[in-house]
N, C-alpha and C. Protein backbone atom coordinates (compact mmCIF):
# COMPACT_ATOMS: atom_id res chain seq x y z
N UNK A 1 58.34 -25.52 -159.39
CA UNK A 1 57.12 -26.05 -159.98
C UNK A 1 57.35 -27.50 -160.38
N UNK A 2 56.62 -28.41 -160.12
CA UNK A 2 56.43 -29.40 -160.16
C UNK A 2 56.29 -30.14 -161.80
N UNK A 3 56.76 -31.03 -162.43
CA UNK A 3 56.60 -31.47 -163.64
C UNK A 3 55.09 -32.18 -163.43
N UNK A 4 53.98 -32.05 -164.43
CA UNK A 4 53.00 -32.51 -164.77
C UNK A 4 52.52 -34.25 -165.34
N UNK A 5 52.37 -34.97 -165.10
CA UNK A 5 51.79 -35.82 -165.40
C UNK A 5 50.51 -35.94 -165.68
N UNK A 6 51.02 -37.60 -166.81
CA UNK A 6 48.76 -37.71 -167.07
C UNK A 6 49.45 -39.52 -167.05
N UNK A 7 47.89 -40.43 -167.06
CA UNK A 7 48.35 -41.20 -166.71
C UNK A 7 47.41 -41.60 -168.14
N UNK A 8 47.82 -42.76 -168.44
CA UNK A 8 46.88 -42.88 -169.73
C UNK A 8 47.01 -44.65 -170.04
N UNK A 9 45.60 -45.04 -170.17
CA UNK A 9 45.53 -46.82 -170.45
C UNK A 9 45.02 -46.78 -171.48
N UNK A 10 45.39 -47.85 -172.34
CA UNK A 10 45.49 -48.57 -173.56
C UNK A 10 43.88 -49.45 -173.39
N UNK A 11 42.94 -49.13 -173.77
CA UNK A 11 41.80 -49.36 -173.86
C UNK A 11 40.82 -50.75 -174.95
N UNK A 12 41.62 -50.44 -176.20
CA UNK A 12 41.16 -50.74 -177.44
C UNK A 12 42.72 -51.35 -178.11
N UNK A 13 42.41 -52.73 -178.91
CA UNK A 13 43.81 -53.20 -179.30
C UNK A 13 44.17 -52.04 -180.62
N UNK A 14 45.69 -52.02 -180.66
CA UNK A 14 45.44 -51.18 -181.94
C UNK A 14 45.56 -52.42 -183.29
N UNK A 15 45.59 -53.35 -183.65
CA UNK A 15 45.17 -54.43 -184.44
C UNK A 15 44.46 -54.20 -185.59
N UNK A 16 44.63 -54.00 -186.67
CA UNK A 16 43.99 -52.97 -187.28
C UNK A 16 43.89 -52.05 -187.66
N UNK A 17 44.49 -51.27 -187.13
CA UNK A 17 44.45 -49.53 -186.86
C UNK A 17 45.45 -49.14 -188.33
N UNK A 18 45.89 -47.74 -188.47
CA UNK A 18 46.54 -47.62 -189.08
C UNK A 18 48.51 -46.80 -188.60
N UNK A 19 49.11 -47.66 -189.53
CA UNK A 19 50.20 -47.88 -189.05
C UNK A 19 51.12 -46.62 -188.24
N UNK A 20 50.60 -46.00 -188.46
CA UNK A 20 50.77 -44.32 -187.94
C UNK A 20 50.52 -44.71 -186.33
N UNK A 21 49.29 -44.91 -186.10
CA UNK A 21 48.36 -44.79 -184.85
C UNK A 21 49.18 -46.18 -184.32
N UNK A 22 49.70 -46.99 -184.68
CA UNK A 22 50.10 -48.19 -183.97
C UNK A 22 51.70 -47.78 -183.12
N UNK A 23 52.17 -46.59 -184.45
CA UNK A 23 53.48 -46.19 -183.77
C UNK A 23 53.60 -45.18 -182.40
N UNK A 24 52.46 -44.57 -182.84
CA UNK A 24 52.05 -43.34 -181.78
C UNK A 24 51.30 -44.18 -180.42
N UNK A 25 50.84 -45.55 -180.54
CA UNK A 25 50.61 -46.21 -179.06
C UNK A 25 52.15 -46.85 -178.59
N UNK A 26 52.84 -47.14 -179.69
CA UNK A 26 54.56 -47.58 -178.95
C UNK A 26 54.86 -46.75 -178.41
N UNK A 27 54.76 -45.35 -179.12
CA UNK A 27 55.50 -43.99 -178.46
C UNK A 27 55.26 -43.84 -176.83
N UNK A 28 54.02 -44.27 -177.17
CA UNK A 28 53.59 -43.76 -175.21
C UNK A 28 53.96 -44.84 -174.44
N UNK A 29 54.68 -45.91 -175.00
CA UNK A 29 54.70 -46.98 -173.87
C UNK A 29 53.85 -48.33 -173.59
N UNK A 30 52.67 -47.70 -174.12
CA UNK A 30 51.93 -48.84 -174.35
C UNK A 30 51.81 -50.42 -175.22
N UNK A 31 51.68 -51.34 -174.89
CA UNK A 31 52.28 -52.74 -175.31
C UNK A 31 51.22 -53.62 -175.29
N UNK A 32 50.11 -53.60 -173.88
CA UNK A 32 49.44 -54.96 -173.64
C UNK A 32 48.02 -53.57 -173.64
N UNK A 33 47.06 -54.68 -173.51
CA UNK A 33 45.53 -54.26 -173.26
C UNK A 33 45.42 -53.78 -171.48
N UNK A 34 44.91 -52.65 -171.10
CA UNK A 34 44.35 -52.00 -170.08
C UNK A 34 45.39 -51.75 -169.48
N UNK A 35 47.34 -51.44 -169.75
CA UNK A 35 48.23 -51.00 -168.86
C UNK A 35 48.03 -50.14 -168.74
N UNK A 36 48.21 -48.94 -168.15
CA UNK A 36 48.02 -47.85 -167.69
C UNK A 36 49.89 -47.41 -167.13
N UNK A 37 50.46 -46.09 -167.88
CA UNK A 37 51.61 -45.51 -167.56
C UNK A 37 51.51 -44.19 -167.42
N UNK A 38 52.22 -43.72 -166.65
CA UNK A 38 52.47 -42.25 -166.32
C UNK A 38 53.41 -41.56 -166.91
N UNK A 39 52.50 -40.76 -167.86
CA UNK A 39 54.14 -39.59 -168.58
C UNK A 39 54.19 -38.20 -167.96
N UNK A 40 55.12 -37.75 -169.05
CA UNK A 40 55.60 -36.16 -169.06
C UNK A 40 54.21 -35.46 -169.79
N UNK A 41 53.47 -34.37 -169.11
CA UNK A 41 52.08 -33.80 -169.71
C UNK A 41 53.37 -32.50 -170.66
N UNK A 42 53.43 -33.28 -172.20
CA UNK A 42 53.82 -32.23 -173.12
C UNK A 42 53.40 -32.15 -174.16
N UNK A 43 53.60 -31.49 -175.01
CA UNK A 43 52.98 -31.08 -176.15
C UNK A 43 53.05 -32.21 -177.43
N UNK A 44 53.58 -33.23 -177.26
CA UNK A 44 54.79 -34.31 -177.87
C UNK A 44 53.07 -35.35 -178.09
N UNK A 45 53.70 -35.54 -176.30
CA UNK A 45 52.67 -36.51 -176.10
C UNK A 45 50.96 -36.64 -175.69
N UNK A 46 50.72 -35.02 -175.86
CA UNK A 46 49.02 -34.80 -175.69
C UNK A 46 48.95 -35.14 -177.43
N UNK A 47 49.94 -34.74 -178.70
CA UNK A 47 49.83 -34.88 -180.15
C UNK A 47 49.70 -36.27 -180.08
N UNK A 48 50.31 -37.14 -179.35
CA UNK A 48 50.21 -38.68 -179.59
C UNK A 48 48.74 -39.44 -178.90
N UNK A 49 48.38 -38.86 -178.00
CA UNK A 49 47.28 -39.38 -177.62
C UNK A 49 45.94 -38.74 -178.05
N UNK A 50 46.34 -37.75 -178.89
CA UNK A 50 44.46 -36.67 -179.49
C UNK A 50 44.93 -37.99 -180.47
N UNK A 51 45.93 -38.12 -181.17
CA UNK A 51 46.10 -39.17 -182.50
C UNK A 51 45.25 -40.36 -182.23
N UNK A 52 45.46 -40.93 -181.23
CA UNK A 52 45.10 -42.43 -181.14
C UNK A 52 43.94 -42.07 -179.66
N UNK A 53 43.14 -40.89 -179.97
CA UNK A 53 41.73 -41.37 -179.12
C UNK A 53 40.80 -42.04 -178.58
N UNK A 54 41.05 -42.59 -179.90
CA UNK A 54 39.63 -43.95 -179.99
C UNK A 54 40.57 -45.47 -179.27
N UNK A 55 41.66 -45.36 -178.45
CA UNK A 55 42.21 -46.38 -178.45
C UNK A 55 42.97 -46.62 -177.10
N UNK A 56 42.55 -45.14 -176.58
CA UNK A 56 43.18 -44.92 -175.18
C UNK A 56 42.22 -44.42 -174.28
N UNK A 57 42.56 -44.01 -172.85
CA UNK A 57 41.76 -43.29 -171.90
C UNK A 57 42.69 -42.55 -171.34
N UNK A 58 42.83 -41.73 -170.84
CA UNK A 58 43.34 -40.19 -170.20
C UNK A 58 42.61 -40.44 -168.56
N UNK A 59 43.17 -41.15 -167.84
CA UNK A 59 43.13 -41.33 -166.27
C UNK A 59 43.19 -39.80 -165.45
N UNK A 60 42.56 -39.15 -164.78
CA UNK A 60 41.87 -38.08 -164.36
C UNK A 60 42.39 -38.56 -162.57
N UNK A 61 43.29 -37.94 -162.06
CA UNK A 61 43.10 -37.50 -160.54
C UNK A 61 42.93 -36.76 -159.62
């Protein structure tokens, strides 16, 4: 069985945000406005991205 991926872009600056939600967009990799990276689909990192919703997009293939 194949490991799962999701691909997920940084949408919204986190600038502002609260300092929690700024650590949980480092966590995923994210750095600049509209990169887009491919992770591991786990339980880790679906908690890090429901966190910071309003600030990301979840890329669909």
């Amino acid at each position: 069985m194949a490991n799962k991926t999701v691909k997920v872009q940084l949408v919204r600056s986190p600038i502002g945000c609260q300092p929690k939600h700024r650590l949980s967009v480092k966590g995923l990799g994210l750095t600049k406005m509209n990169q887009v990276r491919e992770l591991e689909d786990t339980p880790a990192v679906r908690g890090m991205i429901n966190k910071v919703n309003y600030l990301v997009r979840v890329i669909e293939e």
